[in-house]
PDB file of N, CA and C in Angstrom:
ATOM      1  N   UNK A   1     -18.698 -23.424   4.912  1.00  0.00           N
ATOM      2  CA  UNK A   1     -18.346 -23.830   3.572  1.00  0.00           C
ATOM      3  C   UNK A   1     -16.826 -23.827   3.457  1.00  0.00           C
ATOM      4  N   UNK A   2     -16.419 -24.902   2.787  1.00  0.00           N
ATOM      5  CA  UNK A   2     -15.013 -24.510   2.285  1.00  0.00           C
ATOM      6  C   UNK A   2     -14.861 -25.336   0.876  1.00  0.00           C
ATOM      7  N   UNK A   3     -13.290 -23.828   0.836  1.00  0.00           N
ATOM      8  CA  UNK A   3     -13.172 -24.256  -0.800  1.00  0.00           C
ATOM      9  C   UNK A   3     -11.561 -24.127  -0.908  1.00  0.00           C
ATOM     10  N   UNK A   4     -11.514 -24.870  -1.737  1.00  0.00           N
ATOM     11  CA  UNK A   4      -9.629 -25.063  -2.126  1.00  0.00           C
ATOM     12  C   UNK A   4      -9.633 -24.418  -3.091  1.00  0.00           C
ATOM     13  N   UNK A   5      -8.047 -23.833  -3.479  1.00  0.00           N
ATOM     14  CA  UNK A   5      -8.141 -22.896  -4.577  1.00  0.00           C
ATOM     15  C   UNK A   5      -6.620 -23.553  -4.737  1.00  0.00           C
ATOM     16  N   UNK A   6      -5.982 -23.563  -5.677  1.00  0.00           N
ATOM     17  CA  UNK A   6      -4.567 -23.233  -6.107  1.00  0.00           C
ATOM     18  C   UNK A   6      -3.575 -22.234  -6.581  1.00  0.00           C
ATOM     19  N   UNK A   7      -2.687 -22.264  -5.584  1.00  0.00           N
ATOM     20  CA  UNK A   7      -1.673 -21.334  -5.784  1.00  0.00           C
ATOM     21  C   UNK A   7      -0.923 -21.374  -7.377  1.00  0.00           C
ATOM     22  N   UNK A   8      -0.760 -20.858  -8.012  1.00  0.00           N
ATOM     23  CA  UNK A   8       0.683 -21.230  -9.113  1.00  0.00           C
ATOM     24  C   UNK A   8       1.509 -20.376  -8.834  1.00  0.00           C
ATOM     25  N   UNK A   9       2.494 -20.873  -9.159  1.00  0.00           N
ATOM     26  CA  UNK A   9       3.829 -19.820  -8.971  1.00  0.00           C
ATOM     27  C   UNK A   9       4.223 -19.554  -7.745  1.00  0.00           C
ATOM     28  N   UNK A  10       3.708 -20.647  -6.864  1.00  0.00           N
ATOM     29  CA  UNK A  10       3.975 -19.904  -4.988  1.00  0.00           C
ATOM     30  C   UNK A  10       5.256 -20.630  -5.262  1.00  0.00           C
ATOM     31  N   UNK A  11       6.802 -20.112  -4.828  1.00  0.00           N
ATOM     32  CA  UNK A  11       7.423 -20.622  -4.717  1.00  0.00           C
ATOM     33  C   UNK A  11       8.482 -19.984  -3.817  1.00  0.00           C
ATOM     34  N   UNK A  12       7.646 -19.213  -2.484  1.00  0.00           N
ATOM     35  CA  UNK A  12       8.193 -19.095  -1.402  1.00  0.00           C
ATOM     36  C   UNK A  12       7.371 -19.211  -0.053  1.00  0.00           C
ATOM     37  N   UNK A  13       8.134 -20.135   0.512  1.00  0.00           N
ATOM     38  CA  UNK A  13       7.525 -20.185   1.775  1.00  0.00           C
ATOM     39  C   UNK A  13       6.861 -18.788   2.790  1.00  0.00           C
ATOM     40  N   UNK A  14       7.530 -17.993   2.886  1.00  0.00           N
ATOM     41  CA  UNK A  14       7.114 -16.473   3.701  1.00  0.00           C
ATOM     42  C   UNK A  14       5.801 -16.470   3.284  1.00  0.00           C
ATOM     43  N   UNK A  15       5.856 -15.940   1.580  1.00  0.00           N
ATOM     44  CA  UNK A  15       4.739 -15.981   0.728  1.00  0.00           C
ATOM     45  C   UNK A  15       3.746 -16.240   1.054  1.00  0.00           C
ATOM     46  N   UNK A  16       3.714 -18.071   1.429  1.00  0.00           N
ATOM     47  CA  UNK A  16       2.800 -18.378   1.139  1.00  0.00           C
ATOM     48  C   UNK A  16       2.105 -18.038   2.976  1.00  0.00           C
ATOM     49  N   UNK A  17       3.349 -17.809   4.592  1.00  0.00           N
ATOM     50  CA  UNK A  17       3.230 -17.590   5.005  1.00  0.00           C
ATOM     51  C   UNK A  17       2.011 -16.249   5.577  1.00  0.00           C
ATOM     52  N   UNK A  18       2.384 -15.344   4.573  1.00  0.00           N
ATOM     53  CA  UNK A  18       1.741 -13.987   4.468  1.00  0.00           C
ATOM     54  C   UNK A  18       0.571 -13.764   4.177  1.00  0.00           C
ATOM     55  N   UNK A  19       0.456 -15.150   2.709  1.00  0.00           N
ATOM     56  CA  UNK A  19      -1.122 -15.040   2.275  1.00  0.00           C
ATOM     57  C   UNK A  19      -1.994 -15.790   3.381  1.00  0.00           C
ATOM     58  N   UNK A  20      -1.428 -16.608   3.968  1.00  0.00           N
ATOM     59  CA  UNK A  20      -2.642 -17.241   4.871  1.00  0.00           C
ATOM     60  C   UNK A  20      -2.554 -16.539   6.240  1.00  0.00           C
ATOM     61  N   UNK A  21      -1.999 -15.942   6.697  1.00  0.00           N
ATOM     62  CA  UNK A  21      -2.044 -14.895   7.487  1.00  0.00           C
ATOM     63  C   UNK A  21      -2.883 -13.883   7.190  1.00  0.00           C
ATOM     64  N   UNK A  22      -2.703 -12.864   6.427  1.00  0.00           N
ATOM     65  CA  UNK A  22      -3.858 -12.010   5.857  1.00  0.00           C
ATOM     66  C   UNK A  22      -5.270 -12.734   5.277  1.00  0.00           C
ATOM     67  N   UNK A  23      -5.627 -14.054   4.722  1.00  0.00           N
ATOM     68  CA  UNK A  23      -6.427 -14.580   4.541  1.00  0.00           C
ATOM     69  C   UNK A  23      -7.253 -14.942   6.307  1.00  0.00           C
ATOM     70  N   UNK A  24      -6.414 -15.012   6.808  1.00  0.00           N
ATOM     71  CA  UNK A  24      -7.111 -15.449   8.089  1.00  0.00           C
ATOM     72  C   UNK A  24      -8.086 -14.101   8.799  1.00  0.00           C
ATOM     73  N   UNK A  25      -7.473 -13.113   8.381  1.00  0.00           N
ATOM     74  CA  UNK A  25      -7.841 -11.783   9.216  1.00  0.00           C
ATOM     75  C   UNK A  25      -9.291 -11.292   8.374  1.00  0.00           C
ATOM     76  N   UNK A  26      -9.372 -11.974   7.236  1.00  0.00           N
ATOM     77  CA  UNK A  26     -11.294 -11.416   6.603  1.00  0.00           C
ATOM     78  C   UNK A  26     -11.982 -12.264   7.519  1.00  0.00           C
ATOM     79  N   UNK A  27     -13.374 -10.997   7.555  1.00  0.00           N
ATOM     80  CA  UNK A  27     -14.112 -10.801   8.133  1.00  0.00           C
ATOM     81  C   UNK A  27     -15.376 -12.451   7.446  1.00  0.00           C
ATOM     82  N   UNK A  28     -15.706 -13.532   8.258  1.00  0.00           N
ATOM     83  CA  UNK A  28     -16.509 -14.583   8.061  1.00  0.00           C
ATOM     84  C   UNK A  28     -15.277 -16.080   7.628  1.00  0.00           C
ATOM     85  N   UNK A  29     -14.017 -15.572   7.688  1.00  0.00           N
ATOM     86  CA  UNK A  29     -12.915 -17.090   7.794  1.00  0.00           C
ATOM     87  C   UNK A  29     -13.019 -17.490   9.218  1.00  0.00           C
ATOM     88  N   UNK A  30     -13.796 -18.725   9.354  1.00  0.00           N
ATOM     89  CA  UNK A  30     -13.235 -19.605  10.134  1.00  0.00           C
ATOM     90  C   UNK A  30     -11.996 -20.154  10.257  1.00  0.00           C
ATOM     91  N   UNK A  31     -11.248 -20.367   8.883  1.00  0.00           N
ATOM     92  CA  UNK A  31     -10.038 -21.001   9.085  1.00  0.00           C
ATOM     93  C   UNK A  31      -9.623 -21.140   7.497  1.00  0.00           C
ATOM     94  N   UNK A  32      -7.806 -20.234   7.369  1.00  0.00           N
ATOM     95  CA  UNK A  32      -7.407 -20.161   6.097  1.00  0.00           C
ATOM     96  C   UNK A  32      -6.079 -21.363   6.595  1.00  0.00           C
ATOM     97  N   UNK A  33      -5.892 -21.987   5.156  1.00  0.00           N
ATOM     98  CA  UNK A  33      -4.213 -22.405   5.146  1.00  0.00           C
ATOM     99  C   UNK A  33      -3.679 -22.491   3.818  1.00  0.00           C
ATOM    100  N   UNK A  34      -2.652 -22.518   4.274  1.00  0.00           N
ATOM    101  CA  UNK A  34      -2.188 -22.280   2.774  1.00  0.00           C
ATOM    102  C   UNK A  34      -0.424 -23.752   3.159  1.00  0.00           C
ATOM    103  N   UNK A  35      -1.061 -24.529   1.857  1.00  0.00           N
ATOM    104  CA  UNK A  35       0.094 -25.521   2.201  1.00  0.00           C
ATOM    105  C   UNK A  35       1.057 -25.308   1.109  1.00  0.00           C
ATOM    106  N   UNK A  36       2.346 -24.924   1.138  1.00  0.00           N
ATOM    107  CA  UNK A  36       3.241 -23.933   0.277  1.00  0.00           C
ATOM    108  C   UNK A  36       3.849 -25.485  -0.708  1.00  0.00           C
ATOM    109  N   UNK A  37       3.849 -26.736  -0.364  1.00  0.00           N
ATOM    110  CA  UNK A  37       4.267 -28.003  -0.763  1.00  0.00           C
ATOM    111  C   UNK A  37       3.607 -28.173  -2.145  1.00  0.00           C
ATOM    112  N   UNK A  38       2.391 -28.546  -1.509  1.00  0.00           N
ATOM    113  CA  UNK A  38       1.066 -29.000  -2.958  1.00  0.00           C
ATOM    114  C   UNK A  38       0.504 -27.446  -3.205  1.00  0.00           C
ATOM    115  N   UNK A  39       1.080 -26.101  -3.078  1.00  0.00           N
ATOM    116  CA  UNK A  39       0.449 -24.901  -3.516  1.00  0.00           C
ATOM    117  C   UNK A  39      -1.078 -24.832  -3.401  1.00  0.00           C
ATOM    118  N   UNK A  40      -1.257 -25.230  -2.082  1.00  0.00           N
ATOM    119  CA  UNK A  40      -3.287 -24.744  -2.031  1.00  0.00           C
ATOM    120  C   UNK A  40      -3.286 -23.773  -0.973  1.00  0.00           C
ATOM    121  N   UNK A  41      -4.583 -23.626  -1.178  1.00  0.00           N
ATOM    122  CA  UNK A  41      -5.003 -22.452  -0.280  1.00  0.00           C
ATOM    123  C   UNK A  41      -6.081 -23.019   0.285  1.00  0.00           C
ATOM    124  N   UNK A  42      -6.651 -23.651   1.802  1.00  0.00           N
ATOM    125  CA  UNK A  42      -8.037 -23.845   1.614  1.00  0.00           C
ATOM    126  C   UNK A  42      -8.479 -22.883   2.953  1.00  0.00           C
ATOM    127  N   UNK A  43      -9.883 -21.993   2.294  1.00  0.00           N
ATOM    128  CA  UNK A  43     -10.382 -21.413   2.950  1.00  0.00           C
ATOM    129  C   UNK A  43     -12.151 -21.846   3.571  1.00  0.00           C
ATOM    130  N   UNK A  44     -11.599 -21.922   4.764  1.00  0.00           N
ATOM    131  CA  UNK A  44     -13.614 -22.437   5.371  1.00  0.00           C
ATOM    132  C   UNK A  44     -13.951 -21.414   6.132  1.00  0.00           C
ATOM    133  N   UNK A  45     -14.823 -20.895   5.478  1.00  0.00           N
ATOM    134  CA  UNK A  45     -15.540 -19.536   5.574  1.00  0.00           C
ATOM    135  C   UNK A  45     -16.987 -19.951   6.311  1.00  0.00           C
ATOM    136  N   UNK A  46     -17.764 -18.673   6.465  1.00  0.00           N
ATOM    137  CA  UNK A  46     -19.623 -18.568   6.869  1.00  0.00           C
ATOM    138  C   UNK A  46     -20.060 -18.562   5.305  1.00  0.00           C
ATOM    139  N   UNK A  47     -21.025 -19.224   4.997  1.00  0.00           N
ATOM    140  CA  UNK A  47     -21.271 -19.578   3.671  1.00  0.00           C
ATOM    141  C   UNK A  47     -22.275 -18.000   2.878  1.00  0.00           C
ATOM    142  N   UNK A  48     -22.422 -17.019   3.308  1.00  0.00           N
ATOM    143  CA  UNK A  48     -22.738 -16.179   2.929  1.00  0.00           C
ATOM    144  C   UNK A  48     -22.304 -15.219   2.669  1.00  0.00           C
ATOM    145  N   UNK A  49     -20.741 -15.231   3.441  1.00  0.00           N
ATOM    146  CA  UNK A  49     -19.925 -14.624   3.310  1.00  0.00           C
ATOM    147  C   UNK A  49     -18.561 -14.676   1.943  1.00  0.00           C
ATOM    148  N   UNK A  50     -19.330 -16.328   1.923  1.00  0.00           N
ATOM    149  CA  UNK A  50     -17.830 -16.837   0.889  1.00  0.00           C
ATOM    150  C   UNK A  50     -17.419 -15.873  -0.399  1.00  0.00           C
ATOM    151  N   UNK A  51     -18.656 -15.583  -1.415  1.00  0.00           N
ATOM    152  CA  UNK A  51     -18.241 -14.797  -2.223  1.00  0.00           C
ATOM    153  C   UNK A  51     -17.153 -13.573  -2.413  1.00  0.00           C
ATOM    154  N   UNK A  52     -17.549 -12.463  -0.981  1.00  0.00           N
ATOM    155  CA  UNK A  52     -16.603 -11.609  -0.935  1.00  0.00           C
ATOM    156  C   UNK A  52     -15.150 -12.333  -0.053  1.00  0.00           C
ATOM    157  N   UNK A  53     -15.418 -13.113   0.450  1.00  0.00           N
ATOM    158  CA  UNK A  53     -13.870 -14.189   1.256  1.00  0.00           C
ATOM    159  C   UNK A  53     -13.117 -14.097  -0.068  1.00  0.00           C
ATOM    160  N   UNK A  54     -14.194 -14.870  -1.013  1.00  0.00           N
ATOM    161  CA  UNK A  54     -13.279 -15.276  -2.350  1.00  0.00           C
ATOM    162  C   UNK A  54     -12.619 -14.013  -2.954  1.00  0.00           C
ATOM    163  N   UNK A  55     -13.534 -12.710  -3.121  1.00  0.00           N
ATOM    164  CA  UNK A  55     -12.765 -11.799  -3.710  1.00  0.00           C
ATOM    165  C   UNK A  55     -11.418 -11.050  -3.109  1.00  0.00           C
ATOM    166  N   UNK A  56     -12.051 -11.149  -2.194  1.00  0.00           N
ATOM    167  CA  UNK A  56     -10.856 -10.201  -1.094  1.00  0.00           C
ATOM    168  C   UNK A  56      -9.430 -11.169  -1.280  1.00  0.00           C
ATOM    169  N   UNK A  57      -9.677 -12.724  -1.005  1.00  0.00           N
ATOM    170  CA  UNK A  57      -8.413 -13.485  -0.587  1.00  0.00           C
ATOM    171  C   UNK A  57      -7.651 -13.190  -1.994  1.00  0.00           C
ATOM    172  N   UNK A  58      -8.286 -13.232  -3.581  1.00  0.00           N
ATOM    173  CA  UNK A  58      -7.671 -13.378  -4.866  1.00  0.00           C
ATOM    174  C   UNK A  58      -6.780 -11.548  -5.082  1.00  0.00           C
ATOM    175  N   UNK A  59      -7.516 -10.776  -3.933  1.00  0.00           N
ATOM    176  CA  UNK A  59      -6.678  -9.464  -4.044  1.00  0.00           C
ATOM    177  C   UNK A  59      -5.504  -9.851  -3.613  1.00  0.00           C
ATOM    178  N   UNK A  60      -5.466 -10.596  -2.525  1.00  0.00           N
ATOM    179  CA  UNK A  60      -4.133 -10.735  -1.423  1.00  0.00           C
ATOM    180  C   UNK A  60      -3.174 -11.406  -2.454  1.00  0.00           C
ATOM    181  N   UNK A  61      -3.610 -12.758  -2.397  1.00  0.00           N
ATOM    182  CA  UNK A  61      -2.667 -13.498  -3.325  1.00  0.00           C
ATOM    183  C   UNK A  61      -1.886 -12.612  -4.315  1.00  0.00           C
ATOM    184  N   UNK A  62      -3.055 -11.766  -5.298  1.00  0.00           N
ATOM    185  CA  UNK A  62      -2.745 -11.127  -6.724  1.00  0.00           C
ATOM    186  C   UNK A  62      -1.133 -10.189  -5.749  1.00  0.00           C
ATOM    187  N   UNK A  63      -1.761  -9.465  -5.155  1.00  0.00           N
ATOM    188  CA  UNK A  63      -0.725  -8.562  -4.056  1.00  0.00           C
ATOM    189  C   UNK A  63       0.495  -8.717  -3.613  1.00  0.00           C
ATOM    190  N   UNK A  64       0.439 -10.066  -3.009  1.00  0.00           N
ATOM    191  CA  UNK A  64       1.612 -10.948  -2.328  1.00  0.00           C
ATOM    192  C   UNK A  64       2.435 -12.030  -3.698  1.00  0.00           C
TER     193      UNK A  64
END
């Protein structure tokens, strides 16, 4: 499964570096990115997993 989310307020590259880095490291991501330009995030996860993907990644972001 994957799902796009939007960043607001990303308005540093590292940033956005950091969140898709730590987004990559939960447990059921196949594959995070985060494009710091158009501020998305898209995460393609194991589809049973997505719910907690989703919670965990909105900690990071909130965090970073």
């Amino acid at each position: 499964m994957k799902k796009k989310f939007i960043l607001e307020g990303l308005d540093c590259a590292d940033c956005a570096a950091k969140i898709e880095h730590a987004v990559n490291k939960l447990d059921g991501v196949k594959e995070a990115t985060v494009n710091f330009m158009t501020q998305k995030l898209v995460i393609e996860g194991e589809d049973e997993k997505m719910p907690t993907i989703m919670q965990e990644a909105e900690k990071i972001v909130k965090k970073i």
